[in-house]
PDB file of N, CA and C in Angstrom:
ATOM      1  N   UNK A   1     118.733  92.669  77.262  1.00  0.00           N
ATOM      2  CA  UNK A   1     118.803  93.094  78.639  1.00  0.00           C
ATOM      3  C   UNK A   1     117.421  92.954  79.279  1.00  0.00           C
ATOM      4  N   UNK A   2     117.447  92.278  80.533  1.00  0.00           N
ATOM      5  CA  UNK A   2     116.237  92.127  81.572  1.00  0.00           C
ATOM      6  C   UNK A   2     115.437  93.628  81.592  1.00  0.00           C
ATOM      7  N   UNK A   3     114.691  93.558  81.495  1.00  0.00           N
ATOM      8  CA  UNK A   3     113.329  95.018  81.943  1.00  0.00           C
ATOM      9  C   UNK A   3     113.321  95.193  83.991  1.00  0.00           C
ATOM     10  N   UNK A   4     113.522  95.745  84.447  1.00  0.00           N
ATOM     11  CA  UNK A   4     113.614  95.873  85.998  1.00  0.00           C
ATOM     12  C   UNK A   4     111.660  94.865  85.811  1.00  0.00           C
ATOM     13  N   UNK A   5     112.216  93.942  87.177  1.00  0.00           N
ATOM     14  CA  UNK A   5     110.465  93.392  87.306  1.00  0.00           C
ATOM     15  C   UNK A   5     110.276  92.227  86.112  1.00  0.00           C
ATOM     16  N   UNK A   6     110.830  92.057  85.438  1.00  0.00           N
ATOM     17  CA  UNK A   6     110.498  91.093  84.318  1.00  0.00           C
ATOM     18  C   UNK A   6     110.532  89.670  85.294  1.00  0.00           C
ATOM     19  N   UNK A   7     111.350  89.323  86.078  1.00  0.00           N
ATOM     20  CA  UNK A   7     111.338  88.085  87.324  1.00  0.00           C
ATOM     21  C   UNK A   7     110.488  88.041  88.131  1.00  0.00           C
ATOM     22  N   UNK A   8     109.375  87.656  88.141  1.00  0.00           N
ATOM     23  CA  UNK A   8     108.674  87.253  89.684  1.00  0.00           C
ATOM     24  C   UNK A   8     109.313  86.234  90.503  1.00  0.00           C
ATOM     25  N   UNK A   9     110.197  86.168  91.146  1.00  0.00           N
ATOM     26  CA  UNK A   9     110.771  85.558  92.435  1.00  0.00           C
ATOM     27  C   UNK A   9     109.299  85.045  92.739  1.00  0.00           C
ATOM     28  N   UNK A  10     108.322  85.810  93.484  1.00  0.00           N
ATOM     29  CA  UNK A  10     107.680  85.026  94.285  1.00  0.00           C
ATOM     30  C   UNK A  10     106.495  83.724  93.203  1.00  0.00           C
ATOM     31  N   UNK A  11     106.157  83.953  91.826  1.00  0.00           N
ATOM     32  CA  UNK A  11     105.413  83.800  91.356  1.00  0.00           C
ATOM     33  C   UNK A  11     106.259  82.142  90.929  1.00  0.00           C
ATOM     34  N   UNK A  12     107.650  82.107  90.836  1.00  0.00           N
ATOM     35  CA  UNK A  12     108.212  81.032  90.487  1.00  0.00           C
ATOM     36  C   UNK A  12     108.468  80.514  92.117  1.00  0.00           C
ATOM     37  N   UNK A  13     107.963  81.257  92.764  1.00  0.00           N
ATOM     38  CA  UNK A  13     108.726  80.103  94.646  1.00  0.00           C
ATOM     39  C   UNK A  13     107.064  79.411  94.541  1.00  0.00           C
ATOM     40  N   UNK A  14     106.046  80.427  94.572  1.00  0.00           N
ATOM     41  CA  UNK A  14     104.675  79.809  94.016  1.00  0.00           C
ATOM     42  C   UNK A  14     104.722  78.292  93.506  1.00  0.00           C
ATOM     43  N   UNK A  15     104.969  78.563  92.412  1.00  0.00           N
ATOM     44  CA  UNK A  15     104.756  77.157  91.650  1.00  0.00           C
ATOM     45  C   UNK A  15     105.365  76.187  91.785  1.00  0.00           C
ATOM     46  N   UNK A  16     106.899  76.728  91.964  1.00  0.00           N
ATOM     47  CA  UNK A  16     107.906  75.671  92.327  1.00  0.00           C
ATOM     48  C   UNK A  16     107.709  74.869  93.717  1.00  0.00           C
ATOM     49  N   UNK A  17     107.355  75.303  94.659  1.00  0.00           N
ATOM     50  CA  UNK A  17     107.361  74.473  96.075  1.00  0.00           C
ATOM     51  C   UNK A  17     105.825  74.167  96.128  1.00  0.00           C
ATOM     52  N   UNK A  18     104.987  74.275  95.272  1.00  0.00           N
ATOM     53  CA  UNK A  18     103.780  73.731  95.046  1.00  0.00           C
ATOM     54  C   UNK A  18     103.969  72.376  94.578  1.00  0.00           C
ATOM     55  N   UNK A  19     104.843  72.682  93.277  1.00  0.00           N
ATOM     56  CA  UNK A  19     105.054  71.307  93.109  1.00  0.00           C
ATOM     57  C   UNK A  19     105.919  70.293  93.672  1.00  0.00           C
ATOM     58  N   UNK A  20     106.946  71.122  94.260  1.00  0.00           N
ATOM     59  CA  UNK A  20     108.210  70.132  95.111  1.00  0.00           C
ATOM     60  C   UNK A  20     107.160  69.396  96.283  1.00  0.00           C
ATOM     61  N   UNK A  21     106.531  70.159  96.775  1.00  0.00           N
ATOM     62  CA  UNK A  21     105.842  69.794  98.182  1.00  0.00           C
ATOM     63  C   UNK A  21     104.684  68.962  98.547  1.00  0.00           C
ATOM     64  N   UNK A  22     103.758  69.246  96.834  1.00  0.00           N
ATOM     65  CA  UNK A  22     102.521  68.858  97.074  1.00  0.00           C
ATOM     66  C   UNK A  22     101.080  69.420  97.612  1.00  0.00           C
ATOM     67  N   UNK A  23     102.070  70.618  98.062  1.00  0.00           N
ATOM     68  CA  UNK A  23     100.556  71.386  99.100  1.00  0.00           C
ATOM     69  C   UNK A  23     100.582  72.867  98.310  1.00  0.00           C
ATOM     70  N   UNK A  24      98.848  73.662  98.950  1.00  0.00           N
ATOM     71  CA  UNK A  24      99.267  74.856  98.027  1.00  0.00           C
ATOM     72  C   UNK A  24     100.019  75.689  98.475  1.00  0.00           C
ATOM     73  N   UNK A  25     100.416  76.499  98.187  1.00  0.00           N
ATOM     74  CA  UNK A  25     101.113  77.696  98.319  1.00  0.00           C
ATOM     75  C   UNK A  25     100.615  78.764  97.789  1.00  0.00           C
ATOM     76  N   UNK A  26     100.445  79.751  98.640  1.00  0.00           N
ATOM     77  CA  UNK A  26     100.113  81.419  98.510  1.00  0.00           C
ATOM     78  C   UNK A  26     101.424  82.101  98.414  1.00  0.00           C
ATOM     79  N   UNK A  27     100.818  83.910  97.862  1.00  0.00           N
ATOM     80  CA  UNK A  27     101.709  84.784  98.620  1.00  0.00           C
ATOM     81  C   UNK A  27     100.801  85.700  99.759  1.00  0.00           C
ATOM     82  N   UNK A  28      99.547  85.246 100.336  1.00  0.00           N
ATOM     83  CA  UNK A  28      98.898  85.931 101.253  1.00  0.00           C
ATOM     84  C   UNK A  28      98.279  84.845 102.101  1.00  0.00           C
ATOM     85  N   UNK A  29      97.919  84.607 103.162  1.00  0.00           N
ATOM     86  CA  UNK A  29      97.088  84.003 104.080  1.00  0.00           C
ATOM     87  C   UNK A  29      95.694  84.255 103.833  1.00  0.00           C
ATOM     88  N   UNK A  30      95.087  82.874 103.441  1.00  0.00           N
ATOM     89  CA  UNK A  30      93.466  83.155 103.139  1.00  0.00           C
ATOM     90  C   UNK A  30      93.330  83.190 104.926  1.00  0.00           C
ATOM     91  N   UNK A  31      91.802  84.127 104.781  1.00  0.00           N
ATOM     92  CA  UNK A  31      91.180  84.358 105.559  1.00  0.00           C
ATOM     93  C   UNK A  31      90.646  82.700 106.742  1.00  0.00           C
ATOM     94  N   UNK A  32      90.295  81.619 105.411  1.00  0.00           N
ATOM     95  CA  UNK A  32      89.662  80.463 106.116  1.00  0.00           C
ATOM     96  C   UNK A  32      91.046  79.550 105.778  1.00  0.00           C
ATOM     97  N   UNK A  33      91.892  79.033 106.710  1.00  0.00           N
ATOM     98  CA  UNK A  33      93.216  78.604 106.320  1.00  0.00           C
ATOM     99  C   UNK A  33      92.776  77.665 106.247  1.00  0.00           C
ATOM    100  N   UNK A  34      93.508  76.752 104.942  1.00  0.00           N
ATOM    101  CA  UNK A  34      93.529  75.459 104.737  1.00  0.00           C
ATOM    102  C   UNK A  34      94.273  74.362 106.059  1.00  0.00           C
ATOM    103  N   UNK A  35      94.072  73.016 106.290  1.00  0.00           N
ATOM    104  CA  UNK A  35      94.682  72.631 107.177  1.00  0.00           C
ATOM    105  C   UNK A  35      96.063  72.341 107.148  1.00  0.00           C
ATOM    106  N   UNK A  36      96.629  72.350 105.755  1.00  0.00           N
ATOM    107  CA  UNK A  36      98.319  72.501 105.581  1.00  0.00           C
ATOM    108  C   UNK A  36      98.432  73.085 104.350  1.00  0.00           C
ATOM    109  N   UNK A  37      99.096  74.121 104.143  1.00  0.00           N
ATOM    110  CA  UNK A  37      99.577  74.717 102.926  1.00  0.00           C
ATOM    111  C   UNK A  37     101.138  75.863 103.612  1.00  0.00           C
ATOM    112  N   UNK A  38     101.391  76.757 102.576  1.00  0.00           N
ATOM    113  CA  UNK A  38     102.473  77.602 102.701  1.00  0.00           C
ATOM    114  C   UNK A  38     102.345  78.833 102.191  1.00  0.00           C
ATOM    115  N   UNK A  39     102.490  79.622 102.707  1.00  0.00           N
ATOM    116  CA  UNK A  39     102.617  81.281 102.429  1.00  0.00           C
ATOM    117  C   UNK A  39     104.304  81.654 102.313  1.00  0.00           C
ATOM    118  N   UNK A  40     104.178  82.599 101.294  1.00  0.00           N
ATOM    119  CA  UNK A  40     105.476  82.957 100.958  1.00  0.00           C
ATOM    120  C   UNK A  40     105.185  84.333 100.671  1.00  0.00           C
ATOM    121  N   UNK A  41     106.591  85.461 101.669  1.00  0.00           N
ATOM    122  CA  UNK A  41     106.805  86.356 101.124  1.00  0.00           C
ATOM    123  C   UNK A  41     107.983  87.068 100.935  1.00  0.00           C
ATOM    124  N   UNK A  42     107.912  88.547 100.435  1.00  0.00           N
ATOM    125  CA  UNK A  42     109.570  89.118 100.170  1.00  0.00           C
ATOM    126  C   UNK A  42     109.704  89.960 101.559  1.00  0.00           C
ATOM    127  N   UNK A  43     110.689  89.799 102.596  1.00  0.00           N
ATOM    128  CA  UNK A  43     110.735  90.651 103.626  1.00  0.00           C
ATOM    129  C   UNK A  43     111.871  91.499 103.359  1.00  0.00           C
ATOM    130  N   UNK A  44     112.360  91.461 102.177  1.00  0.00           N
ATOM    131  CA  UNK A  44     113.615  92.479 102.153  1.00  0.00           C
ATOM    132  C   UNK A  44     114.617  92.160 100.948  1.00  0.00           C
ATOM    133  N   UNK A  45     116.004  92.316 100.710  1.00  0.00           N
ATOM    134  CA  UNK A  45     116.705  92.260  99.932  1.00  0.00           C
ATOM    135  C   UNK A  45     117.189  93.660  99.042  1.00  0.00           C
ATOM    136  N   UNK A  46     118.169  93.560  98.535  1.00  0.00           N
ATOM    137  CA  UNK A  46     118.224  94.532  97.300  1.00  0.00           C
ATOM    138  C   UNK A  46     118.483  94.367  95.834  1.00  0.00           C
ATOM    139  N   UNK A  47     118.310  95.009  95.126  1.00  0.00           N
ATOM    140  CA  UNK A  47     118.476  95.102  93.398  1.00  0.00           C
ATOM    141  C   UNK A  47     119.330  95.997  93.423  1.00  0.00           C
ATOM    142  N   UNK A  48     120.851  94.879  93.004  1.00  0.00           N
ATOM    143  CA  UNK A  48     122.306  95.967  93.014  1.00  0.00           C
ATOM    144  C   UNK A  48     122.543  96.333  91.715  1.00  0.00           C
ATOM    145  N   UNK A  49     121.892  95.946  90.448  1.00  0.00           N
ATOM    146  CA  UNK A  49     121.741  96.664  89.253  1.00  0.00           C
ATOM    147  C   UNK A  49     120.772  95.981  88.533  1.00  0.00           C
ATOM    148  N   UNK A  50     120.517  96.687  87.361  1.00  0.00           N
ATOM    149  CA  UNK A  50     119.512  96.068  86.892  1.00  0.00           C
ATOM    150  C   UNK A  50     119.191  95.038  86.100  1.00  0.00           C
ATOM    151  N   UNK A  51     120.277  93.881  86.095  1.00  0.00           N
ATOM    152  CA  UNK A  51     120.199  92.821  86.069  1.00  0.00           C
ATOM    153  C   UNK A  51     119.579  91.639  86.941  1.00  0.00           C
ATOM    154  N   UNK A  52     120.451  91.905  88.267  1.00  0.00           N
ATOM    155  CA  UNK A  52     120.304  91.312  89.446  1.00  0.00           C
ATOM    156  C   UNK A  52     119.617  91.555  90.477  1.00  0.00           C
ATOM    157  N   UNK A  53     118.729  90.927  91.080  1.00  0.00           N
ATOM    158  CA  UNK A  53     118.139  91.273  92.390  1.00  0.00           C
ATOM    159  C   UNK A  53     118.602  90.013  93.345  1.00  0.00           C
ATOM    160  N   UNK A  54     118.724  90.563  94.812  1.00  0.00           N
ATOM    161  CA  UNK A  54     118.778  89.248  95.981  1.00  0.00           C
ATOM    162  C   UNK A  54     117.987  89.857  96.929  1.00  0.00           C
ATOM    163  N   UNK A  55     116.945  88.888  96.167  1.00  0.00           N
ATOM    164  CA  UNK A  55     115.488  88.643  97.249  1.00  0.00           C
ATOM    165  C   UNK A  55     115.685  88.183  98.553  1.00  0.00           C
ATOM    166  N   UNK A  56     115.370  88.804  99.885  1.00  0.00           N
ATOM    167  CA  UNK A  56     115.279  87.736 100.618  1.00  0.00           C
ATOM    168  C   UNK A  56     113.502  87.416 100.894  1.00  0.00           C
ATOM    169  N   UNK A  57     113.717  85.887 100.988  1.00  0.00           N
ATOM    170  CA  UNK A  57     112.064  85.738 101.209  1.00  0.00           C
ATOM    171  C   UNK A  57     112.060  84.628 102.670  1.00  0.00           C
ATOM    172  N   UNK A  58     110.584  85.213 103.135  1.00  0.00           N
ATOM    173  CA  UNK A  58     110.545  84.369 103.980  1.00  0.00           C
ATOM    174  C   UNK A  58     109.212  83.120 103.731  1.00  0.00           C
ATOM    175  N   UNK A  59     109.097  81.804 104.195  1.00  0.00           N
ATOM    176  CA  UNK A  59     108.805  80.618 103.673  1.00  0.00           C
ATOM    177  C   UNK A  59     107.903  80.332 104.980  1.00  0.00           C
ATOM    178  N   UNK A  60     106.688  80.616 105.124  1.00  0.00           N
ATOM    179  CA  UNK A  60     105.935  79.751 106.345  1.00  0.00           C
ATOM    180  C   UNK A  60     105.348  78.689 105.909  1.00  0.00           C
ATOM    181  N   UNK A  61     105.654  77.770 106.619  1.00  0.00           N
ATOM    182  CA  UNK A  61     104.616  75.863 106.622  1.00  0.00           C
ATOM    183  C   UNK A  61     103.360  75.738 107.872  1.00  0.00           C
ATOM    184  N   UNK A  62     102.395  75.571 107.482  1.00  0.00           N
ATOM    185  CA  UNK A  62     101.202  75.787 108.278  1.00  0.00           C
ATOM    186  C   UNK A  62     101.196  74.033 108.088  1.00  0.00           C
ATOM    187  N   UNK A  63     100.254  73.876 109.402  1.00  0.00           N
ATOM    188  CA  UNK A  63      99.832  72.522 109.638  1.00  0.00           C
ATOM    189  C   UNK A  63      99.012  72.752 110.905  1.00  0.00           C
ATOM    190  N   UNK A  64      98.401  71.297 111.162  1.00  0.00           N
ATOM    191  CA  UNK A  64      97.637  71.263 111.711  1.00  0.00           C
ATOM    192  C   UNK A  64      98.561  70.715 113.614  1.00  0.00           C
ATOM    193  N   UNK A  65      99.349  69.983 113.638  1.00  0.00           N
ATOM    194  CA  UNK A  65     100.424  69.922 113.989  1.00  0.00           C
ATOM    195  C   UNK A  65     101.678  70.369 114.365  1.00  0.00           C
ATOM    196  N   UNK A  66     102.871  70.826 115.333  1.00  0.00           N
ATOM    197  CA  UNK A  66     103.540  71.174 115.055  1.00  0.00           C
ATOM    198  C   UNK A  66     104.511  70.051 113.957  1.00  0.00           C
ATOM    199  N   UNK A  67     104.315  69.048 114.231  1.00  0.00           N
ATOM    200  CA  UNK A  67     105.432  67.688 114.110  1.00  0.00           C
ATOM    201  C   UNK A  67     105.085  67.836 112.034  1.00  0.00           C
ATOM    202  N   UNK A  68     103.756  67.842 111.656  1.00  0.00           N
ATOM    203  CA  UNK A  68     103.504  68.112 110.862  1.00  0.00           C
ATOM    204  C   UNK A  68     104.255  69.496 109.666  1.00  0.00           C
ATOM    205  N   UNK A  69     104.105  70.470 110.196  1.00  0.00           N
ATOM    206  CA  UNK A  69     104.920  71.522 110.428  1.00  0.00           C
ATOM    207  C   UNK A  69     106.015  71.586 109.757  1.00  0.00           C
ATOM    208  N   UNK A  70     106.983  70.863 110.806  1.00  0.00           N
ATOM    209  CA  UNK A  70     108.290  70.501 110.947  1.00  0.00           C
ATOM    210  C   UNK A  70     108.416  69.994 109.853  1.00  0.00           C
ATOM    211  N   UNK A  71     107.443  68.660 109.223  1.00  0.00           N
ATOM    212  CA  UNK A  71     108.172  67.676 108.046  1.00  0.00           C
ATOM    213  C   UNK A  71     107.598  68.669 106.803  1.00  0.00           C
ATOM    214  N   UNK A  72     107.020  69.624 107.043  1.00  0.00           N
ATOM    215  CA  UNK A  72     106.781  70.175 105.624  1.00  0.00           C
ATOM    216  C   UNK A  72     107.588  71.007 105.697  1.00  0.00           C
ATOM    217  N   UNK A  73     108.365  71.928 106.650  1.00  0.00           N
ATOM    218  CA  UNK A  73     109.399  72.930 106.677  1.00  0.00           C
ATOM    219  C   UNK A  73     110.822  72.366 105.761  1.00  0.00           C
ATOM    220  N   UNK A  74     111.191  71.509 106.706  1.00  0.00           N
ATOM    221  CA  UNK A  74     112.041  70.217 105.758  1.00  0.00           C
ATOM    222  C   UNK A  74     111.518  70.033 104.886  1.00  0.00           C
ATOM    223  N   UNK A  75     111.059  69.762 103.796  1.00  0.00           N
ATOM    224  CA  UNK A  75     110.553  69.864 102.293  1.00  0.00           C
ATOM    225  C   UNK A  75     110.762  70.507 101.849  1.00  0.00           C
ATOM    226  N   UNK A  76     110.231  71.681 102.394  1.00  0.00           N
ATOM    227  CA  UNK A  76     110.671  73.164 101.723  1.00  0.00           C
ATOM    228  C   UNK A  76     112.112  73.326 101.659  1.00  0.00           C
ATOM    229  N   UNK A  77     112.977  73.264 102.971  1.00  0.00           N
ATOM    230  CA  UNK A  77     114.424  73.525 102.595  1.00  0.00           C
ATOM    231  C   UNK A  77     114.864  72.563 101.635  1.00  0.00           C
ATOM    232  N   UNK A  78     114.737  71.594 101.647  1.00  0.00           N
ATOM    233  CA  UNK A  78     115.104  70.718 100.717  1.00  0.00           C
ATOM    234  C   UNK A  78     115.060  71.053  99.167  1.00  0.00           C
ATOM    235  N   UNK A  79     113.895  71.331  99.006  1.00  0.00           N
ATOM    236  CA  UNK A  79     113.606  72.151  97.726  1.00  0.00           C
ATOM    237  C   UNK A  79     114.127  73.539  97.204  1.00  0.00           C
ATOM    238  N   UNK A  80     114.523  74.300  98.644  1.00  0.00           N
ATOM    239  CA  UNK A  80     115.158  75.587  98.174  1.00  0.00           C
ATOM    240  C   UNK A  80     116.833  75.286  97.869  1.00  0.00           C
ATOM    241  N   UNK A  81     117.294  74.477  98.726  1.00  0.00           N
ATOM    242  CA  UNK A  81     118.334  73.415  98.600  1.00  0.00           C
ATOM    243  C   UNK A  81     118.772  73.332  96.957  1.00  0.00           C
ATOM    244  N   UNK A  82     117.966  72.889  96.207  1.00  0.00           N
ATOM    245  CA  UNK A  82     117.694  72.221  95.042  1.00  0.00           C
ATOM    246  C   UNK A  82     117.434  73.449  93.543  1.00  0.00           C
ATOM    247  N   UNK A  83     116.832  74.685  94.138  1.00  0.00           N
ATOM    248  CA  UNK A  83     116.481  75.168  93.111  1.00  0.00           C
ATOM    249  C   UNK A  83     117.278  76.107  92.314  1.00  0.00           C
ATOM    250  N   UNK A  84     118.531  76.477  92.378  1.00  0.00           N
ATOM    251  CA  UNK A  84     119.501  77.199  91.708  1.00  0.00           C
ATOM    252  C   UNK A  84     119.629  75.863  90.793  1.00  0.00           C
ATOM    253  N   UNK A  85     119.684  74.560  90.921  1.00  0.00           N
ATOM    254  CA  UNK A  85     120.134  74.240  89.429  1.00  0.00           C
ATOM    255  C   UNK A  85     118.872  73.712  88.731  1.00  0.00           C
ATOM    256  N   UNK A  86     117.502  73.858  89.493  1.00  0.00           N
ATOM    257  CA  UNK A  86     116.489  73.391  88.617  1.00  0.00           C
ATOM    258  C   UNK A  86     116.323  74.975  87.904  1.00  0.00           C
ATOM    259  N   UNK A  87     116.543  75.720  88.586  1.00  0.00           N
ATOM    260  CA  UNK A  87     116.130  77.427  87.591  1.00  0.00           C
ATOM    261  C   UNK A  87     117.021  78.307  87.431  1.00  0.00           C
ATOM    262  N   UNK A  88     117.050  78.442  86.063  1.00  0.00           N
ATOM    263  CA  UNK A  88     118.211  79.305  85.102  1.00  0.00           C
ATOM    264  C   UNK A  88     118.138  80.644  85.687  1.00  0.00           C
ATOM    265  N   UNK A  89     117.109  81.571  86.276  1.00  0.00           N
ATOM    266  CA  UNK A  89     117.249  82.975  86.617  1.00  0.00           C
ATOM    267  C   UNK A  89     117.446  82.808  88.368  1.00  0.00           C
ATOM    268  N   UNK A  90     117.906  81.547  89.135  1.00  0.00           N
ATOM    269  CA  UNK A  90     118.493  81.441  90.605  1.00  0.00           C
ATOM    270  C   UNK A  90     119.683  81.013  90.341  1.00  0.00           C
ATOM    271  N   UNK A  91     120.430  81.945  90.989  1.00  0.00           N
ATOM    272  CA  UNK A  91     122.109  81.205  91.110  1.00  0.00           C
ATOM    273  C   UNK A  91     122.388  80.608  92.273  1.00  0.00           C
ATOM    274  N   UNK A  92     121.696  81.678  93.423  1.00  0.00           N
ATOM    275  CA  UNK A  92     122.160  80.707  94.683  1.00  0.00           C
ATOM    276  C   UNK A  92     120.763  81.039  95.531  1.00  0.00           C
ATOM    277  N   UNK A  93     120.600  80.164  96.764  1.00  0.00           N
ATOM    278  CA  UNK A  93     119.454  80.127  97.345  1.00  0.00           C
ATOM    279  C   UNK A  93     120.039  79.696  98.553  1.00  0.00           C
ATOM    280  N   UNK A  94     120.564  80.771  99.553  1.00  0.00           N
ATOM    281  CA  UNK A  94     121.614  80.522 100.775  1.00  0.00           C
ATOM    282  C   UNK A  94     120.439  80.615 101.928  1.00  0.00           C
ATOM    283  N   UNK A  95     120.099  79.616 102.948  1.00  0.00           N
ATOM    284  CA  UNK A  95     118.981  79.616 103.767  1.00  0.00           C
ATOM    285  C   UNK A  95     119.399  80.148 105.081  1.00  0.00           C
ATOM    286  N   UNK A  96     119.246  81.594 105.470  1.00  0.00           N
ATOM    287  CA  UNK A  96     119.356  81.773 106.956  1.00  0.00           C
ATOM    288  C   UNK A  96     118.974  82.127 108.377  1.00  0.00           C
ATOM    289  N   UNK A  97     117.654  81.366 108.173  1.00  0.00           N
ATOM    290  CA  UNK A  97     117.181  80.700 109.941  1.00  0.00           C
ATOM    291  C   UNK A  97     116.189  79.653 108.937  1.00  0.00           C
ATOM    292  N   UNK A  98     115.480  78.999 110.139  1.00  0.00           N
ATOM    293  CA  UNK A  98     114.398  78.144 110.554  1.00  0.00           C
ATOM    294  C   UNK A  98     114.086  78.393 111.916  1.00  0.00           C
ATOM    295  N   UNK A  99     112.761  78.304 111.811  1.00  0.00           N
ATOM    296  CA  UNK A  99     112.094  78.249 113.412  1.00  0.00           C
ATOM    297  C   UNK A  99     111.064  78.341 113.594  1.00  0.00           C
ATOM    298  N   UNK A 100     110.337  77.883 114.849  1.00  0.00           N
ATOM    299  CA  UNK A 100     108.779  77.631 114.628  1.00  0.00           C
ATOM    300  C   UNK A 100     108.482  79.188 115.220  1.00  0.00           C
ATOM    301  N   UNK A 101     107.355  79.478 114.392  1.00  0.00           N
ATOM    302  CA  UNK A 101     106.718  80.459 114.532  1.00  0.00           C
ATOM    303  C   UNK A 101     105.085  80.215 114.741  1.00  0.00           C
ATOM    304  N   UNK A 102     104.684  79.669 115.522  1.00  0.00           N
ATOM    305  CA  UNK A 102     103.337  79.265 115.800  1.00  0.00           C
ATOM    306  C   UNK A 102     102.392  80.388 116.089  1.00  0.00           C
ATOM    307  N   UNK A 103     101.046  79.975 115.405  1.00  0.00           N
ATOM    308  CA  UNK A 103     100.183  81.404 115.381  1.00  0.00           C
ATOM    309  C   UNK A 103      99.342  81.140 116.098  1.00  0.00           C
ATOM    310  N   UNK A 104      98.431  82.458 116.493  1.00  0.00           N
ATOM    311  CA  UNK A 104      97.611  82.677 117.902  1.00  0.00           C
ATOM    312  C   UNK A 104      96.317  81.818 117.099  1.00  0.00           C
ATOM    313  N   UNK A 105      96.325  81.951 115.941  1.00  0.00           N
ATOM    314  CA  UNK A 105      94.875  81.040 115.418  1.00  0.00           C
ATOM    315  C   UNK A 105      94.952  79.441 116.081  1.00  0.00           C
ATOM    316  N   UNK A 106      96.172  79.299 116.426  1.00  0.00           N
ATOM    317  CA  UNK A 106      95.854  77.818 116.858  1.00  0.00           C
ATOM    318  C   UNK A 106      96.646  76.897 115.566  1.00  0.00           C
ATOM    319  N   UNK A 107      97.104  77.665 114.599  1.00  0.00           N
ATOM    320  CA  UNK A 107      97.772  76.191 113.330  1.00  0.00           C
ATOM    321  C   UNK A 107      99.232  76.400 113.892  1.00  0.00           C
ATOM    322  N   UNK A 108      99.824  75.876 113.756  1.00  0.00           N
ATOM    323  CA  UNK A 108     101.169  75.158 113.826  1.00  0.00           C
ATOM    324  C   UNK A 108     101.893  76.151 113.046  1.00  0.00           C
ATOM    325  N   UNK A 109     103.189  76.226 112.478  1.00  0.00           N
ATOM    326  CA  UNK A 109     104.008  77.067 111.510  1.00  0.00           C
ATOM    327  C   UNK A 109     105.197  77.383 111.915  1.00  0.00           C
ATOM    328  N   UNK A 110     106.012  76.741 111.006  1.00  0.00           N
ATOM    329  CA  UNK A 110     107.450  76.552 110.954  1.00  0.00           C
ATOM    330  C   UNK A 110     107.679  78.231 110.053  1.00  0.00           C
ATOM    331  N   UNK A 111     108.613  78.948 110.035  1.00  0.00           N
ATOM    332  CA  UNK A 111     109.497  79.734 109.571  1.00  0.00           C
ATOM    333  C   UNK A 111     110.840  79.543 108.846  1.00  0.00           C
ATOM    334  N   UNK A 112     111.330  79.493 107.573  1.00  0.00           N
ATOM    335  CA  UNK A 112     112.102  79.673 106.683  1.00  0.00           C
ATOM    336  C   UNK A 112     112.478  80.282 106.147  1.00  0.00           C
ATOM    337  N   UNK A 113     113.339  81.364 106.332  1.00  0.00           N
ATOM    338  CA  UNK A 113     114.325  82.750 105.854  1.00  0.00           C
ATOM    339  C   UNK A 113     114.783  82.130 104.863  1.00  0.00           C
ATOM    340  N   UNK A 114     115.158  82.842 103.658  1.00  0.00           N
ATOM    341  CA  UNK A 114     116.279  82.623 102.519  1.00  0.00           C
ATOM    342  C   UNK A 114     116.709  83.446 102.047  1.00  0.00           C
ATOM    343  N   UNK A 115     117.768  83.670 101.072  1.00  0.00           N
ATOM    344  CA  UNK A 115     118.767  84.715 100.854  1.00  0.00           C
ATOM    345  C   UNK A 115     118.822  84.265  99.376  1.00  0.00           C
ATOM    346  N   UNK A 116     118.192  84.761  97.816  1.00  0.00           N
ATOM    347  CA  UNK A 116     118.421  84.542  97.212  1.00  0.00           C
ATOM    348  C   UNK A 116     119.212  85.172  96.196  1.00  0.00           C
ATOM    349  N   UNK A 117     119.922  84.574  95.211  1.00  0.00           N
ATOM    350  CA  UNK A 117     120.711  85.640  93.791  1.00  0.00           C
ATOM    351  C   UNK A 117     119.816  85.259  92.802  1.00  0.00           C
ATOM    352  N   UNK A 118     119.140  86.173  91.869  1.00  0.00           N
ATOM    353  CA  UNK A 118     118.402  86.283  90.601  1.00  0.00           C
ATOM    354  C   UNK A 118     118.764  86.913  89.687  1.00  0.00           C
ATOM    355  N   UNK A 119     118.322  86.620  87.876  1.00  0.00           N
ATOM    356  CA  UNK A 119     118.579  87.513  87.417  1.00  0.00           C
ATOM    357  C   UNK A 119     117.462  88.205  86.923  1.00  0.00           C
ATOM    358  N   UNK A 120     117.109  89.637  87.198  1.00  0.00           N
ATOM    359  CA  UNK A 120     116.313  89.917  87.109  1.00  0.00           C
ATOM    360  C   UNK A 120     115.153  90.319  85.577  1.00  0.00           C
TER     361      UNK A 120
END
């Protein structure tokens, strides 16, 4: 039986869309932002026993660009698209919004909601 917490959700969205994408990925916004990378965090969800948790996380794409932005946002869904059968502890990875969320710093940034099933 899973230990509650034994899954880092975010520590495998980390690595995984690092590598799907090419660019880095955080779970915090450095202070001196790179000119394209991705921040990822958990804005909610619940753990309906202690097997299972459904994370929801949200997925920002920074660029220098909006258009830029855009084609790395698309990457990302694509990849979240993809990752219930590349990873044994995601069953489903149901995506619900996209939208640009552009910041007062001046970078670009697309928004990506997801709805995930884990086992925890």
């Amino acid at each position: 039986m899973a230990v509650i917490g034994e899954f880092d959700v975010l520590s495998l969205l980390v690595t995984y869309l690092s590598e799907e994408t090419g660019v880095p990925v955080r779970t915090e916004v450095p202070e001196e932002r790179p000119d394209v990378f991705v921040s990822v965090f958990r804005d909610g969800g619940v753990r309906s026993d202690i097997r299972f948790d459904r994370p929801r996380v949200t997925i920002w794409a920074w660029a220098k660009s909006e258009t830029e932005a855009y084609s790395l946002v698309n990457a990302i869904r694509n990849a979240m698209a993809e990752l219930p059968a590349k990873c044994v502890e995601v069953s489903s990875a149901a995506e619900q919004s996209t939208r640009v969320n552009n910041h007062s710093s001046g970078h670009r940034r697309y928004e990506s909601t997801w709805s995930l099933m884990t086992t925890a």
